[in-house]
C-alpha atoms as a PDB file:
ATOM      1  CA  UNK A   1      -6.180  -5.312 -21.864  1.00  0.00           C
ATOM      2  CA  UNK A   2      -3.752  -3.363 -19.975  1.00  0.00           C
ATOM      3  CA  UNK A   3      -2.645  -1.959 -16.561  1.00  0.00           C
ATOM      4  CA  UNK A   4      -3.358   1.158 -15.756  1.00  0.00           C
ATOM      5  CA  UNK A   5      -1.210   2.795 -12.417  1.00  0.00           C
ATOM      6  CA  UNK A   6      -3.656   6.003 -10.954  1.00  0.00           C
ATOM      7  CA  UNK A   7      -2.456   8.063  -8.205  1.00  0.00           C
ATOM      8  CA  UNK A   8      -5.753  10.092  -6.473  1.00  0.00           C
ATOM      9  CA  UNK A   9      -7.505   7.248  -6.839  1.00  0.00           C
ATOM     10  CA  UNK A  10      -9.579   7.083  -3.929  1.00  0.00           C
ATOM     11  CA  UNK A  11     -12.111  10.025  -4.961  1.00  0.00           C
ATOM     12  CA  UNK A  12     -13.029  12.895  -7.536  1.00  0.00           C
ATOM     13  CA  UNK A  13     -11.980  12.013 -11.107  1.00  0.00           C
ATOM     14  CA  UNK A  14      -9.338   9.479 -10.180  1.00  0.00           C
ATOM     15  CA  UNK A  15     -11.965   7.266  -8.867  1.00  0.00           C
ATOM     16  CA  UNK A  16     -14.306   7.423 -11.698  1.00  0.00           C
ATOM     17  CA  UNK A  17     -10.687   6.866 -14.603  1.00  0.00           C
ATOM     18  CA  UNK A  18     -10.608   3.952 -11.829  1.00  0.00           C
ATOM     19  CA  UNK A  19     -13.929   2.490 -11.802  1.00  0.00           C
ATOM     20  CA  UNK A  20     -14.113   3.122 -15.972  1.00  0.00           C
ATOM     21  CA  UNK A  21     -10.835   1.000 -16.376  1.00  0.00           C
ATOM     22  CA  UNK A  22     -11.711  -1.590 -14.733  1.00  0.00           C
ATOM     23  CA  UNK A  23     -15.272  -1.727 -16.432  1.00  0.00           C
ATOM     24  CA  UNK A  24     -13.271  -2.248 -19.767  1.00  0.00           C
ATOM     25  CA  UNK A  25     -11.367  -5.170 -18.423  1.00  0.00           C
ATOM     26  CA  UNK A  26      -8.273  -3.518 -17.564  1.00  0.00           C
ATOM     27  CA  UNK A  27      -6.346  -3.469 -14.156  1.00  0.00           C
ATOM     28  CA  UNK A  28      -5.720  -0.960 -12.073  1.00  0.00           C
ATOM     29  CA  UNK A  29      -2.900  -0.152  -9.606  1.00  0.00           C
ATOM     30  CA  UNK A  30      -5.174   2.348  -7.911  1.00  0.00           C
ATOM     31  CA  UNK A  31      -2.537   4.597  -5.391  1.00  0.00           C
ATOM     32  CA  UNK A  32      -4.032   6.686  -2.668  1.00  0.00           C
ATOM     33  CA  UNK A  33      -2.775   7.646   0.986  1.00  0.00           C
ATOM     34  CA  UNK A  34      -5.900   5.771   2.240  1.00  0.00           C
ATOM     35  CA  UNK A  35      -6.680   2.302   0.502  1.00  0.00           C
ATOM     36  CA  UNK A  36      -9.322   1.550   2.742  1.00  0.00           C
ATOM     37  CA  UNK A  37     -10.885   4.602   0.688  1.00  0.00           C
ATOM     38  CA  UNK A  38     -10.225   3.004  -3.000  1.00  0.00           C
ATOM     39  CA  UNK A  39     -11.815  -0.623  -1.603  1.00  0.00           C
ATOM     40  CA  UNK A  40     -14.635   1.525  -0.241  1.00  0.00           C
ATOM     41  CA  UNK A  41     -15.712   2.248  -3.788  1.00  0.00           C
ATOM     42  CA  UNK A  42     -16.078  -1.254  -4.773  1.00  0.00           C
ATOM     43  CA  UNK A  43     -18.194  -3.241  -1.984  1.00  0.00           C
ATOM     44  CA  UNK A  44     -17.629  -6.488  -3.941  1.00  0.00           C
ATOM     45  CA  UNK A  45     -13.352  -6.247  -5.139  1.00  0.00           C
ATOM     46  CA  UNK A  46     -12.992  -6.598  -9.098  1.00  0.00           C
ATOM     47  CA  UNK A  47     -10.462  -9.069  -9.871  1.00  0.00           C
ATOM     48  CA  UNK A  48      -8.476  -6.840 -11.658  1.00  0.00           C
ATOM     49  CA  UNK A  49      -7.907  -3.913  -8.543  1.00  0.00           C
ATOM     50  CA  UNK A  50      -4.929  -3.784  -6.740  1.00  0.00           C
ATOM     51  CA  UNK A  51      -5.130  -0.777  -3.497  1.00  0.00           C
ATOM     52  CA  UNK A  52      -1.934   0.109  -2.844  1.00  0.00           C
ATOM     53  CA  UNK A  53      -0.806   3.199  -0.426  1.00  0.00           C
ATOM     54  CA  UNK A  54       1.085   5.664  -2.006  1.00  0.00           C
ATOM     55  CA  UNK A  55       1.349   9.606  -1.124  1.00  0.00           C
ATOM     56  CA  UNK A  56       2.811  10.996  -3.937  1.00  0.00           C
ATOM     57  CA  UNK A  57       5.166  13.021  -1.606  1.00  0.00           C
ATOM     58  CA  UNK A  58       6.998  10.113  -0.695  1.00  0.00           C
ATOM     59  CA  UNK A  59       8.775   9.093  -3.483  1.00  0.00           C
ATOM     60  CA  UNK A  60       9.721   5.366  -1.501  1.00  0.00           C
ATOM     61  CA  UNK A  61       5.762   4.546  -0.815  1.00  0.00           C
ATOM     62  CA  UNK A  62       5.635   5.281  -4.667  1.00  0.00           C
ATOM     63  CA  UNK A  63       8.753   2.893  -5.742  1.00  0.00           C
ATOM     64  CA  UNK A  64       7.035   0.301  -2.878  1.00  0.00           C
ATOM     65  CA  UNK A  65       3.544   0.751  -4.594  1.00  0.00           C
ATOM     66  CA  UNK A  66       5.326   0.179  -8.138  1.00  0.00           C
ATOM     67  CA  UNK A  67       6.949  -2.558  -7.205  1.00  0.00           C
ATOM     68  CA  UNK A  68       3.960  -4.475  -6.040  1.00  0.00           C
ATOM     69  CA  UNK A  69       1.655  -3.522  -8.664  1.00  0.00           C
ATOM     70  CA  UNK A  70       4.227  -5.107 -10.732  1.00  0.00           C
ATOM     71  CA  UNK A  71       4.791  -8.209  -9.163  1.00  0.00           C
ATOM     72  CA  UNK A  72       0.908  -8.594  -9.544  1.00  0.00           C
ATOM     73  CA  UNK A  73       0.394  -7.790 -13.218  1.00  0.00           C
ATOM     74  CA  UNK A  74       3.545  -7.328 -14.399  1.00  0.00           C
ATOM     75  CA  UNK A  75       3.270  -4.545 -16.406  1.00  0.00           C
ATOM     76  CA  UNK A  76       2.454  -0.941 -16.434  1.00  0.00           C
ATOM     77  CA  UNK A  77       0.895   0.138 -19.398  1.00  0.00           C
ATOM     78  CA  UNK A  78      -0.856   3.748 -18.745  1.00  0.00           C
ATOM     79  CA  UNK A  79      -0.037   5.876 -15.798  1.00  0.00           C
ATOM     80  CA  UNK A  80      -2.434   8.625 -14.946  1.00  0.00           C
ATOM     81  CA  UNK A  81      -1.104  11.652 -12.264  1.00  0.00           C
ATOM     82  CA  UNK A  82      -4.058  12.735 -10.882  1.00  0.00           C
ATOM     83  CA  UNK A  83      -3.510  13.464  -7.372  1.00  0.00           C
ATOM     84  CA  UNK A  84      -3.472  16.729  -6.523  1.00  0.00           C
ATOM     85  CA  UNK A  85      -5.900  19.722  -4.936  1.00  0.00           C
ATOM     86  CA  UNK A  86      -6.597  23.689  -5.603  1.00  0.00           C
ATOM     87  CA  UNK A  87      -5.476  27.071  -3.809  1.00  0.00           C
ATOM     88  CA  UNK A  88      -7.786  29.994  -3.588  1.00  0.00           C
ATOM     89  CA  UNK A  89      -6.629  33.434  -2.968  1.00  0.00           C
ATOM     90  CA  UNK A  90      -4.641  36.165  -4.963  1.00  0.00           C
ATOM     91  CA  UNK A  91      -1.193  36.013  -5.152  1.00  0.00           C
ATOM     92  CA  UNK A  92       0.335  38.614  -3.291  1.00  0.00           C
ATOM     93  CA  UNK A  93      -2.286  36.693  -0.091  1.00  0.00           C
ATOM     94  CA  UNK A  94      -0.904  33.101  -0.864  1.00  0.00           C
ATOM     95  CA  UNK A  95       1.233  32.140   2.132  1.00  0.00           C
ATOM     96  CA  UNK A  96       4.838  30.624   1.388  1.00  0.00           C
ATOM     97  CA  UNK A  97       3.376  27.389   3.142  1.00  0.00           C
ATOM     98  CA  UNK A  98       0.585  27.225   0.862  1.00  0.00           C
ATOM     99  CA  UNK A  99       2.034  27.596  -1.994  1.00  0.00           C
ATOM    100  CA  UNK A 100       5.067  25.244  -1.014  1.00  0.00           C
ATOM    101  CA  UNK A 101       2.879  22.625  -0.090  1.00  0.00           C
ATOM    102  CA  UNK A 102       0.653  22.921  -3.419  1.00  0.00           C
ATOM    103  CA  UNK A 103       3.896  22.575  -5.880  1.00  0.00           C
ATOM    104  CA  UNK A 104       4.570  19.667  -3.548  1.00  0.00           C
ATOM    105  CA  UNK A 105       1.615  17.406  -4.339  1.00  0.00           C
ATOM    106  CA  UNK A 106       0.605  19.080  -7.734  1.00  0.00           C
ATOM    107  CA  UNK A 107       4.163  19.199  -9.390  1.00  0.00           C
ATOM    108  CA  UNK A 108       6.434  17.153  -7.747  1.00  0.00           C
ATOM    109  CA  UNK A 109       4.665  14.578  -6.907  1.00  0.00           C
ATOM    110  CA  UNK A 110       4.381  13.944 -10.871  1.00  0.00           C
ATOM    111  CA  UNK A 111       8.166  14.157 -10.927  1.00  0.00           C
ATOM    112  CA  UNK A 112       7.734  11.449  -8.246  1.00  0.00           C
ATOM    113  CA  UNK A 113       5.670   9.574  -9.882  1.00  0.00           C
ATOM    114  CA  UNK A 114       7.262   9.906 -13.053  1.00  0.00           C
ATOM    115  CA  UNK A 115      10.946   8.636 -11.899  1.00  0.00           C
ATOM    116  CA  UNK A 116       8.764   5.678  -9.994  1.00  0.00           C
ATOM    117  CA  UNK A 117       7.084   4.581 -13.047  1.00  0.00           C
ATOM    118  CA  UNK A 118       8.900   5.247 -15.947  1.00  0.00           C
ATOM    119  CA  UNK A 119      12.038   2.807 -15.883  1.00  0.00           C
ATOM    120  CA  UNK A 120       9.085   0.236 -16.606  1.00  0.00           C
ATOM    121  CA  UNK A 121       7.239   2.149 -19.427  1.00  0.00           C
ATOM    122  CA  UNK A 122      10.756   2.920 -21.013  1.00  0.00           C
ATOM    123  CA  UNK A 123      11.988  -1.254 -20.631  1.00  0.00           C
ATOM    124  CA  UNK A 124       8.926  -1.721 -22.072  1.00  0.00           C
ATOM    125  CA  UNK A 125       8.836   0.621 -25.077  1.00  0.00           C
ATOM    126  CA  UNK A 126       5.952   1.649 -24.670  1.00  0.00           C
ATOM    127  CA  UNK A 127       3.040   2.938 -22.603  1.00  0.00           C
ATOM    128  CA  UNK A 128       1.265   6.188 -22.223  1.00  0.00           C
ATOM    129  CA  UNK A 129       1.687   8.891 -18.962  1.00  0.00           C
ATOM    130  CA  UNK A 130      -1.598  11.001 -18.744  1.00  0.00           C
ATOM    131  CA  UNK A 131      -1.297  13.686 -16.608  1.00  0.00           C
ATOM    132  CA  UNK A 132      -4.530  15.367 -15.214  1.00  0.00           C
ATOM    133  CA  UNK A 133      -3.896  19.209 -15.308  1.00  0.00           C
ATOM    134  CA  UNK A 134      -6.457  22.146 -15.880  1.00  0.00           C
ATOM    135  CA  UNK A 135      -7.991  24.400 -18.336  1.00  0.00           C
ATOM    136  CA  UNK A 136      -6.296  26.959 -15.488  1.00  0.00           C
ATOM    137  CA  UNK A 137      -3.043  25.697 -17.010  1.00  0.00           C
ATOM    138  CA  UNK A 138      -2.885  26.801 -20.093  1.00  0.00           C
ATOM    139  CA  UNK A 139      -5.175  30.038 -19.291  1.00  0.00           C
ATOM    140  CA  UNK A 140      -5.448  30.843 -15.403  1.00  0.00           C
ATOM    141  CA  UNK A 141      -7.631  34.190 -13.749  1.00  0.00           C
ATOM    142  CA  UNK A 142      -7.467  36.209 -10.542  1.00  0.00           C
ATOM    143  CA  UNK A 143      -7.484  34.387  -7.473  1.00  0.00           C
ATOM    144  CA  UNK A 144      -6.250  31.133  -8.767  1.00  0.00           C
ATOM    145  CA  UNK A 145      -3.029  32.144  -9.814  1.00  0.00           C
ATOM    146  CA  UNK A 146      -0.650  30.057  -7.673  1.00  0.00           C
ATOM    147  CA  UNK A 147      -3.230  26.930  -8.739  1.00  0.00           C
ATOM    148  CA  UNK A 148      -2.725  28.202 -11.958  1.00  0.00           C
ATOM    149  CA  UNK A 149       0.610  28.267 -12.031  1.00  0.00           C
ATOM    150  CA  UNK A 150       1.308  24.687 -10.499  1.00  0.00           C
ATOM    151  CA  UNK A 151      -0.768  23.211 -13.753  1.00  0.00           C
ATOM    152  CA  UNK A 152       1.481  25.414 -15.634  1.00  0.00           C
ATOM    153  CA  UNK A 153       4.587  23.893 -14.601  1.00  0.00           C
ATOM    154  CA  UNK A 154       2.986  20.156 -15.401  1.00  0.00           C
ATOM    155  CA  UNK A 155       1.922  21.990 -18.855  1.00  0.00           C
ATOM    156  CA  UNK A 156       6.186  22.688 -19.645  1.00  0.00           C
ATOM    157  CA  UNK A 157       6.857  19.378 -18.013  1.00  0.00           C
ATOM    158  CA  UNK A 158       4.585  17.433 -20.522  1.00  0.00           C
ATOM    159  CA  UNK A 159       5.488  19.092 -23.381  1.00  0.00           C
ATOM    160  CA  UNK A 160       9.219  18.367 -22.683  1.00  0.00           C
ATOM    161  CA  UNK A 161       8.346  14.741 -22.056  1.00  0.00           C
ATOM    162  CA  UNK A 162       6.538  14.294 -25.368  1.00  0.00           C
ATOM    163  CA  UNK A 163       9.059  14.459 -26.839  1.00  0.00           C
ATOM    164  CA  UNK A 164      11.959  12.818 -24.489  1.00  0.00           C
ATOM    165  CA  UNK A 165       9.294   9.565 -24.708  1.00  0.00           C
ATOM    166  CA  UNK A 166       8.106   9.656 -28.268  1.00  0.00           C
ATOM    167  CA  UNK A 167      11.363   8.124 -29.307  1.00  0.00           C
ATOM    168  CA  UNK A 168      10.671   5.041 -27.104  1.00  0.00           C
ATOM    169  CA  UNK A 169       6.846   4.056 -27.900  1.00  0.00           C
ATOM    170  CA  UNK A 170       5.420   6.066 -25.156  1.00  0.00           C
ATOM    171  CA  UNK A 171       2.543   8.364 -25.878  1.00  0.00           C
ATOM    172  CA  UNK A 172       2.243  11.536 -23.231  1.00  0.00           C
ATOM    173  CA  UNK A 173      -0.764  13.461 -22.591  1.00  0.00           C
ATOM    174  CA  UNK A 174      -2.122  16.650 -20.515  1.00  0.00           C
ATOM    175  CA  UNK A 175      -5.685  16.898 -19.822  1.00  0.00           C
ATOM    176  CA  UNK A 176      -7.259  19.881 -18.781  1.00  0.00           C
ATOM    177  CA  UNK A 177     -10.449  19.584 -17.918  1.00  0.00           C
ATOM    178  CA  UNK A 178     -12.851  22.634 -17.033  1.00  0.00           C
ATOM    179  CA  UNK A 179     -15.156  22.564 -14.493  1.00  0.00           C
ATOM    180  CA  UNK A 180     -16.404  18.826 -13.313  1.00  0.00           C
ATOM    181  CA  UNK A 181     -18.558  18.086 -10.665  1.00  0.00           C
ATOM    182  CA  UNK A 182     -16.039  15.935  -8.046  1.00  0.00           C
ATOM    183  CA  UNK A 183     -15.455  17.175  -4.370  1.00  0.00           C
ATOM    184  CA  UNK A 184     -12.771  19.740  -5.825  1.00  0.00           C
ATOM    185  CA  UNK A 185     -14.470  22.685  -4.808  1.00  0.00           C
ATOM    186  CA  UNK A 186     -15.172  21.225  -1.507  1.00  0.00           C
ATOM    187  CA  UNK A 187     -12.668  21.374   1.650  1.00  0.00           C
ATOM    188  CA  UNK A 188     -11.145  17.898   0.800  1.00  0.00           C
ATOM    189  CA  UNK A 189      -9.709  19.283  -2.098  1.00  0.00           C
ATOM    190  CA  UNK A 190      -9.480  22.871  -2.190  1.00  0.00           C
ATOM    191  CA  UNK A 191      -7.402  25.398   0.246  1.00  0.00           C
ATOM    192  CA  UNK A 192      -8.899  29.090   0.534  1.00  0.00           C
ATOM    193  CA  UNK A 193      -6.766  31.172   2.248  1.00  0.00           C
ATOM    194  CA  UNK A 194      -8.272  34.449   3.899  1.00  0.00           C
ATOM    195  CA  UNK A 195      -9.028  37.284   1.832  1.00  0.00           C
ATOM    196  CA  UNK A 196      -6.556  39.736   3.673  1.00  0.00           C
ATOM    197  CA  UNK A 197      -5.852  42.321   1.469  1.00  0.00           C
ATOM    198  CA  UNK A 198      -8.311  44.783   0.410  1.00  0.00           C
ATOM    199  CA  UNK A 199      -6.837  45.848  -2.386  1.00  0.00           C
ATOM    200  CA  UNK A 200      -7.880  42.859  -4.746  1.00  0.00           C
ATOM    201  CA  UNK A 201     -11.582  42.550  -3.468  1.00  0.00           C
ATOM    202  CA  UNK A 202     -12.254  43.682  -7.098  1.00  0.00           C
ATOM    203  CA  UNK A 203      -9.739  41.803  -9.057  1.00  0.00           C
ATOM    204  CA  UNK A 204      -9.912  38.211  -6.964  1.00  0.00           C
ATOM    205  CA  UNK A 205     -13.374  38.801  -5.052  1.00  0.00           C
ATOM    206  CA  UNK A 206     -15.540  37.638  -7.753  1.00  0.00           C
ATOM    207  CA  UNK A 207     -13.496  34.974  -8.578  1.00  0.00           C
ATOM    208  CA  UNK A 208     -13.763  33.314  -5.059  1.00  0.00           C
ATOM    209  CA  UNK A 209     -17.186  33.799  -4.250  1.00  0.00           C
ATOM    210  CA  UNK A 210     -17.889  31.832  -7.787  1.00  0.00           C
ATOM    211  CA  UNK A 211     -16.127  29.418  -6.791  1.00  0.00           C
ATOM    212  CA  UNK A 212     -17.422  29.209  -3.074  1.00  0.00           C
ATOM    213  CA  UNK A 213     -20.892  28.749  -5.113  1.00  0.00           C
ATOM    214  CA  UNK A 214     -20.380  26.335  -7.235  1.00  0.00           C
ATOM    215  CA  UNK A 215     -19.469  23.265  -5.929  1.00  0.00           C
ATOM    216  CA  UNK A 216     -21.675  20.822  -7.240  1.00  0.00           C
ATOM    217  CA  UNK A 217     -22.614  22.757  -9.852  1.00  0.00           C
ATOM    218  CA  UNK A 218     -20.092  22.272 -12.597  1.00  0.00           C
ATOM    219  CA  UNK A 219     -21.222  21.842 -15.890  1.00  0.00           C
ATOM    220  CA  UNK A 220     -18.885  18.810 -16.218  1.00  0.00           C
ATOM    221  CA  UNK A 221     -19.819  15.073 -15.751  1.00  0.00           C
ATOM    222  CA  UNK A 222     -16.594  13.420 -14.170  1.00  0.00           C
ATOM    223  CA  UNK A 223     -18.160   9.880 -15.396  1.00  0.00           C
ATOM    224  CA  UNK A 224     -17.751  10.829 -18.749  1.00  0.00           C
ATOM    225  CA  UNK A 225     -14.471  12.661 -18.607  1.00  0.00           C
ATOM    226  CA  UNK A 226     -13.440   9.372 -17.381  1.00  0.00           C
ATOM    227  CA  UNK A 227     -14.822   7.917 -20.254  1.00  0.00           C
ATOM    228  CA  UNK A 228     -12.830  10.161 -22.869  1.00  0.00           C
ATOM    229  CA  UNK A 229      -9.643   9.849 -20.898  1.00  0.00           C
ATOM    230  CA  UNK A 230     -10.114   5.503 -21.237  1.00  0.00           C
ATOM    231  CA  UNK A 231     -11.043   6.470 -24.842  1.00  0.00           C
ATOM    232  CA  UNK A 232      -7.909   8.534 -25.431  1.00  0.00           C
ATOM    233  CA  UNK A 233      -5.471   5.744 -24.199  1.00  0.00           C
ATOM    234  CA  UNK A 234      -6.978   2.849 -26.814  1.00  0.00           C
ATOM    235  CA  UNK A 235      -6.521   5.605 -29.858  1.00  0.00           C
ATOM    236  CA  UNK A 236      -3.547   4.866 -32.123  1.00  0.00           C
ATOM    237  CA  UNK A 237      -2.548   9.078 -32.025  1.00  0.00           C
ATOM    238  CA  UNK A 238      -3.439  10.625 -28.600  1.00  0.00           C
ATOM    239  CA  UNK A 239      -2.835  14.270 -28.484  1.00  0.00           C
ATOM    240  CA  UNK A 240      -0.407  16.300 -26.318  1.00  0.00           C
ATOM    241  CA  UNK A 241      -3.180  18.386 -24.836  1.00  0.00           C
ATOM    242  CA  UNK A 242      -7.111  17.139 -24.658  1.00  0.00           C
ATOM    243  CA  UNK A 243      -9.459  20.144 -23.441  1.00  0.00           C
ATOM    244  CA  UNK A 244     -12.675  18.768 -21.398  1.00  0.00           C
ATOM    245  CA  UNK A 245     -16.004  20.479 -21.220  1.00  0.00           C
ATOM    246  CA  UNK A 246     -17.088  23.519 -23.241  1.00  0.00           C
ATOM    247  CA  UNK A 247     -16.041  25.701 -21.197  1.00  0.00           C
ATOM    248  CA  UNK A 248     -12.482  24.775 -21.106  1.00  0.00           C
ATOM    249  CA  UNK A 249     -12.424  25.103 -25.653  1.00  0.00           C
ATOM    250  CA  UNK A 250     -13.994  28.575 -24.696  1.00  0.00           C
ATOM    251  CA  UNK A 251     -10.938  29.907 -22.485  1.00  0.00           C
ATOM    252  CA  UNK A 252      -8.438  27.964 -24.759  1.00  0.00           C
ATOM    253  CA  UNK A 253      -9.910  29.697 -27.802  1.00  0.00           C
ATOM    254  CA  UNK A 254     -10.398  32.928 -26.010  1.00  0.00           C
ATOM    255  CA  UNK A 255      -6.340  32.710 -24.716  1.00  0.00           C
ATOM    256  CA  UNK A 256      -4.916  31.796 -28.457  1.00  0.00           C
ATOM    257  CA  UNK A 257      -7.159  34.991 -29.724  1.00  0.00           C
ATOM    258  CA  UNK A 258      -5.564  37.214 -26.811  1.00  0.00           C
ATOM    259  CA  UNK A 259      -2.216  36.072 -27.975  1.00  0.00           C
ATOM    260  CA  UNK A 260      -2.574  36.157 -31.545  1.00  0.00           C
ATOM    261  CA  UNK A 261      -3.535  39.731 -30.822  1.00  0.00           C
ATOM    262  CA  UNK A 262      -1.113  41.273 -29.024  1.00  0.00           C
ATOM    263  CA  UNK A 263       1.745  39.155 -31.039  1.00  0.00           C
ATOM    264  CA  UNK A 264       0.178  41.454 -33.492  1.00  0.00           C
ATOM    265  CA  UNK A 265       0.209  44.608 -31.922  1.00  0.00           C
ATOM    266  CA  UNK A 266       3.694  44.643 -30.629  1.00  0.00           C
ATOM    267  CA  UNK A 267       5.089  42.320 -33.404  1.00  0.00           C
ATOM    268  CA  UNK A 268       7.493  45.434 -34.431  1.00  0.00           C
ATOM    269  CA  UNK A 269       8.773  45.682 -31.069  1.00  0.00           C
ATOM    270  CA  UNK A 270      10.050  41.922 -31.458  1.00  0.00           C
ATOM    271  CA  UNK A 271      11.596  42.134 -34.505  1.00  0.00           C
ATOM    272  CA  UNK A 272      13.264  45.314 -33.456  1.00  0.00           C
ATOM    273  CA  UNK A 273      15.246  43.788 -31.017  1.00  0.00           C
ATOM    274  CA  UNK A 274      17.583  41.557 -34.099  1.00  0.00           C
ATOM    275  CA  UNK A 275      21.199  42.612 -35.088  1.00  0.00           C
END
């Protein structure tokens, strides 16, 4: 069995990669800013749960929460970025604060994680990093662009690291799940910032008010997205990219058809440009 190292792990899907990890008889380094929240989960403590504190902004609670989940188990064998939380409004209403403090948790604090976590996984020679992203990075819409664009940047970070770490044993992964009912959509986990320009009430309107009414009802079941991202780990040739949920294979399919097309259509215009 192995050690797993979770950041987010106090709620939403992070919990439930959590609580299916340690069903399998692994261990879990389970980070979170609040590890009275991770111990809440689990009234009586599996053996194999270590609560450690760890904001992923704070690159020395990470090293600190490394460092102990080591000297517990000794190893690190999958490490899952999953903290992280959504921003609702169009782009030209995103305030710089917003969006600086989105990239903040959502992107760097992977590249925190990351440089906390993979000295082991690379002494070790092996391992595997699974990063949770969204079906909104790799095709985002009105209204969630800065979100979108956050789980783009992990999308070019992931790709780069495949293959930086396939040389060393150490599998990488992006997930991007669709729609799962956690407390995302809820105000733990998601930032709306005022509709203030009336202008995009047409592009970004309908957007947000399906989002304001849908919490809770995702299509997804985080319990077994959990269950496929455990699964993914134990196979022998994990993928770069794993889509969750039907309707995240419909907007990948429906993006690769978009691009095929217009690749197409202004195909001539590319190959113009050669000496």
């Amino acid at each position: 069995m192995g050690v797993w190292f979770v950041t987010g792990a106090s709620r939403g899907l992070g919990a439930e990669i959590t609580r299916e990890a340690l069903e399998r008889g692994h261990r879990v380094i389970a980070a979170a800013r609040d590890t009275a929240a991770v111990l809440r989960a689990y009234p009586v403590r599996p053996e194999g749960l270590l609560a450690v504190r760890a904001d992923v902004t704070a690159p020395e609670q990470l090293t600190a929460a490394v460092e102990e989940g080591l000297a517990a188990f000794g190893r690190i064998d999958v490490v899952v970025n999953n903290a992280g939380h959504g921003l609702v409004g169009a782009v030209e209403e995103v305030s710089d604060e917003a969006a600086r403090a989105l990239f903040d948790v959502n992107v760097f604090g992977v590249l925190n994680t990351l440089r906390a976590t993979l000295p082991t996984l690379r002494a070790q020679r092996s391992g595997h990093v699974v990063t949770i992203g969204s079906i909104g990075g790799f095709a985002t819409a009105p209204a969630v662009g800065v979100y979108g664009a956050s789980k783009f940047a992990l999308e070019g970070i992931t790709e780069a690291l495949w293959g930086e770490l396939a040389p060393l044993g150490v599998h990488v992964t992006v997930v991007e799940p669709g729609g799962f009912r956690t407390d995302f959509l809820n105000g733990s986990s998601l930032r709306v910032e005022p509709a203030s320009i009336a202008d995009y009430a047409a592009g970004a309107g309908p957007v947000r008010e399906a989002l304001a009414g849908n919490d809770g009802r995702q299509p997804g079941d985080p319990a077994k997205a959990a269950r496929a991202i455990v699964d993914l780990t134990e196979g022998e040739e994990p993928p770069l990219r794993l889509q969750l949920g039907a309707d995240a294979v419909e907007r990948v399919e429906a993006k690769l058809d978009l691009v095929r097309r217009e690749l197409d259509r202004w195909r001539h215009v590319a190959l113009s440009t050669g000496v």
